[in-house]
Protein backbone atom coordinates (compact mmCIF):
# COMPACT_ATOMS: atom_id res chain seq x y z
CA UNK A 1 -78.00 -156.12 26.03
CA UNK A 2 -79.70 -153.86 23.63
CA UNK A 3 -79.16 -154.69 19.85
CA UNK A 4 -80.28 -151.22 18.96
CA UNK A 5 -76.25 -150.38 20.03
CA UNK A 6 -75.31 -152.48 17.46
CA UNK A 7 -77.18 -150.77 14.44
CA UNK A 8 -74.74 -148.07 13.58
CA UNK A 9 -72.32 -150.46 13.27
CA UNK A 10 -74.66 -152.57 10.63
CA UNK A 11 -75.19 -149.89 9.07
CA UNK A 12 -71.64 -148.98 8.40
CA UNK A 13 -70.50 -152.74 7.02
CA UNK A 14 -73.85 -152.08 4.80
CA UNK A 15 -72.77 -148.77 3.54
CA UNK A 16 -68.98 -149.87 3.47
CA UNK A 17 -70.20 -152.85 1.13
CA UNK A 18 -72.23 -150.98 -1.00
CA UNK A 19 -69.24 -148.71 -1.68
CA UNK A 20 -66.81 -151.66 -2.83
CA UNK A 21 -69.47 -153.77 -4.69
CA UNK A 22 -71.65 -150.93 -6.24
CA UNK A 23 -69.77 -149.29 -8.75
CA UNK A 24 -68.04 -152.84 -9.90
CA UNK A 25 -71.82 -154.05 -10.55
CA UNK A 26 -72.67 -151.04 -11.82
CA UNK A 27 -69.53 -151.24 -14.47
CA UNK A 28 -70.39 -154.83 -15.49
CA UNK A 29 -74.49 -154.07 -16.27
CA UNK A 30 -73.55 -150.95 -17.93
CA UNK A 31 -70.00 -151.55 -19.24
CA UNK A 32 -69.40 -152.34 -22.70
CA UNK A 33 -68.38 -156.21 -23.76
CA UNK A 34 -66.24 -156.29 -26.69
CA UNK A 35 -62.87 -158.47 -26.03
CA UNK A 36 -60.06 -158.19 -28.93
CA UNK A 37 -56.68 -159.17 -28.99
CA UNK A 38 -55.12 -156.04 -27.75
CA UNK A 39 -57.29 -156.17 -24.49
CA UNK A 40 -56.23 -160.31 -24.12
CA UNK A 41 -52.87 -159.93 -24.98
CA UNK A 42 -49.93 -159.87 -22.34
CA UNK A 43 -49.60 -156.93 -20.52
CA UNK A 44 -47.11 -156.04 -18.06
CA UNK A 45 -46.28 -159.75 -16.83
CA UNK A 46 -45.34 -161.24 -19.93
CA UNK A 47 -47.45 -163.86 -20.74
CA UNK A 48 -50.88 -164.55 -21.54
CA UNK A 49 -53.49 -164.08 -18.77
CA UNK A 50 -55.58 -167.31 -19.97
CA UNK A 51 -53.24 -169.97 -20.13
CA UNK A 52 -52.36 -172.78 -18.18
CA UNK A 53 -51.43 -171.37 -14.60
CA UNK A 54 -48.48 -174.38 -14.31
CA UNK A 55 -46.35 -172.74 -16.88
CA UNK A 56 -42.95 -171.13 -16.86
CA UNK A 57 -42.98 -167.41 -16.68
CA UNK A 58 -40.22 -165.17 -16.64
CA UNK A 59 -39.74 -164.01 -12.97
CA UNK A 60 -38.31 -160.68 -13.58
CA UNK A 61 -41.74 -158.99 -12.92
CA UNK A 62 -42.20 -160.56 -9.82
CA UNK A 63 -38.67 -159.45 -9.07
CA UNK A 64 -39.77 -156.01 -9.80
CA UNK A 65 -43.08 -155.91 -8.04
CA UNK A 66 -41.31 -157.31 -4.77
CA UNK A 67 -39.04 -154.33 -5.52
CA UNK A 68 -41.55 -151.83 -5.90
CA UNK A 69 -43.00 -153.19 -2.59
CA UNK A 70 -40.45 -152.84 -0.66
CA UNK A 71 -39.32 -149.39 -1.34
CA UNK A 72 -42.81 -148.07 -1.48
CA UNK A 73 -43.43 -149.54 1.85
CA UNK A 74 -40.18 -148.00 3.23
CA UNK A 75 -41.37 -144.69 1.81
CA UNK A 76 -44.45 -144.66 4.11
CA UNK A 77 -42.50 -144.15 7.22
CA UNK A 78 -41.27 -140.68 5.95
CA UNK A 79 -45.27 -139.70 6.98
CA UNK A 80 -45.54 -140.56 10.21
CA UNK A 81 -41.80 -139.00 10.80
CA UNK A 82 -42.85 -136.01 8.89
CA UNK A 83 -46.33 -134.91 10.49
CA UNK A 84 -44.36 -136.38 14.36
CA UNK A 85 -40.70 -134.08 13.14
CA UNK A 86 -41.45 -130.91 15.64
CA UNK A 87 -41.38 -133.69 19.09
CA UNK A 88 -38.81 -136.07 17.86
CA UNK A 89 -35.65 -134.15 18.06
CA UNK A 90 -32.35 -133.96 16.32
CA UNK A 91 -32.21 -137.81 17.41
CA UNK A 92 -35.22 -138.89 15.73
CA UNK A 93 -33.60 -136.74 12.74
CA UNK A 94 -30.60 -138.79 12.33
CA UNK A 95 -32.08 -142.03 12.82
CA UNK A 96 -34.61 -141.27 10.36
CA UNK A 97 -30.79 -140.37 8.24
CA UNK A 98 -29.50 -143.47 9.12
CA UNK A 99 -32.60 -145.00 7.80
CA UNK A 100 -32.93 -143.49 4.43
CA UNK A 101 -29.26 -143.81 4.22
CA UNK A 102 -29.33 -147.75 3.90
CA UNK A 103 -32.73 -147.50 1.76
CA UNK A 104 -30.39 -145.56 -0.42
CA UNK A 105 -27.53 -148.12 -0.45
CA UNK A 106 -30.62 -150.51 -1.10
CA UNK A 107 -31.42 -148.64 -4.38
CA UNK A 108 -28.33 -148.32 -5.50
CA UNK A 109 -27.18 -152.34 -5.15
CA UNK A 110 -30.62 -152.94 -6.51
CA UNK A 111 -29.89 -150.41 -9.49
CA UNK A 112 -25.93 -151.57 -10.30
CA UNK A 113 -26.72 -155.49 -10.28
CA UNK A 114 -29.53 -154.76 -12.86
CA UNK A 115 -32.37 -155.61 -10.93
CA UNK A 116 -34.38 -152.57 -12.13
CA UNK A 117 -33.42 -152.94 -15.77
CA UNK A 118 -36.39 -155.35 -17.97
CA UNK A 119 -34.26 -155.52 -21.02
């Protein structure tokens, strides 16, 4: 076995891990460091980020990011029906119907029980 094979793949989880890691090092020896209240306050999750992880939260946002999950990840099957719509036919057209059909009903039962609404 020749290890030489194996370099372009090396070279690739090298490159790969330079890309994620590089500009986050790169942001915290160059970025500025001045905290204030408005950065450390609550932001979209309603309580304070450096608290006591065992405390009660409101569970409304994670009732809306499950949400937003769910529908965005039902969204991503109108690509691959999209760029596939010339071979699949009038019957991959209604079942693709069918399927937006109950993400519809989905929304809309979502929407009238007030799931969507933060108050």
């Amino acid at each position: 076995m020749n290890l030489d094979q194996y370099f372009p793949i090396l070279l690739f989880i090298l490159v790969g891990a330079g890309v994620g890691v590089g500009p986050m090092l790169i942001g915290r020896l160059l970025g500025p460091h001045r905290p204030d209240a408005a950065k450390l306050s609550p932001y979209e999750c309603g309580f304070e980020a450096f608290e006591d992880a065992r405390m009660q939260f409101d569970v409304r946002y994670y009732l809306v990011a499950i949400l937003f999950i769910l529908f965005d990840l039902e969204v991503a099957f109108l690509f691959p029906w999209a760029v596939s719509f010339d071979a699949i036919g009038v019957s991959g057209f209604l079942a693709m119907m069918v399927f937006l059909g109950i993400l519809v009903v989905g929304f809309v039962y979502e929407w009238t029980k007030g799931a969507l609404d933060w108050e």
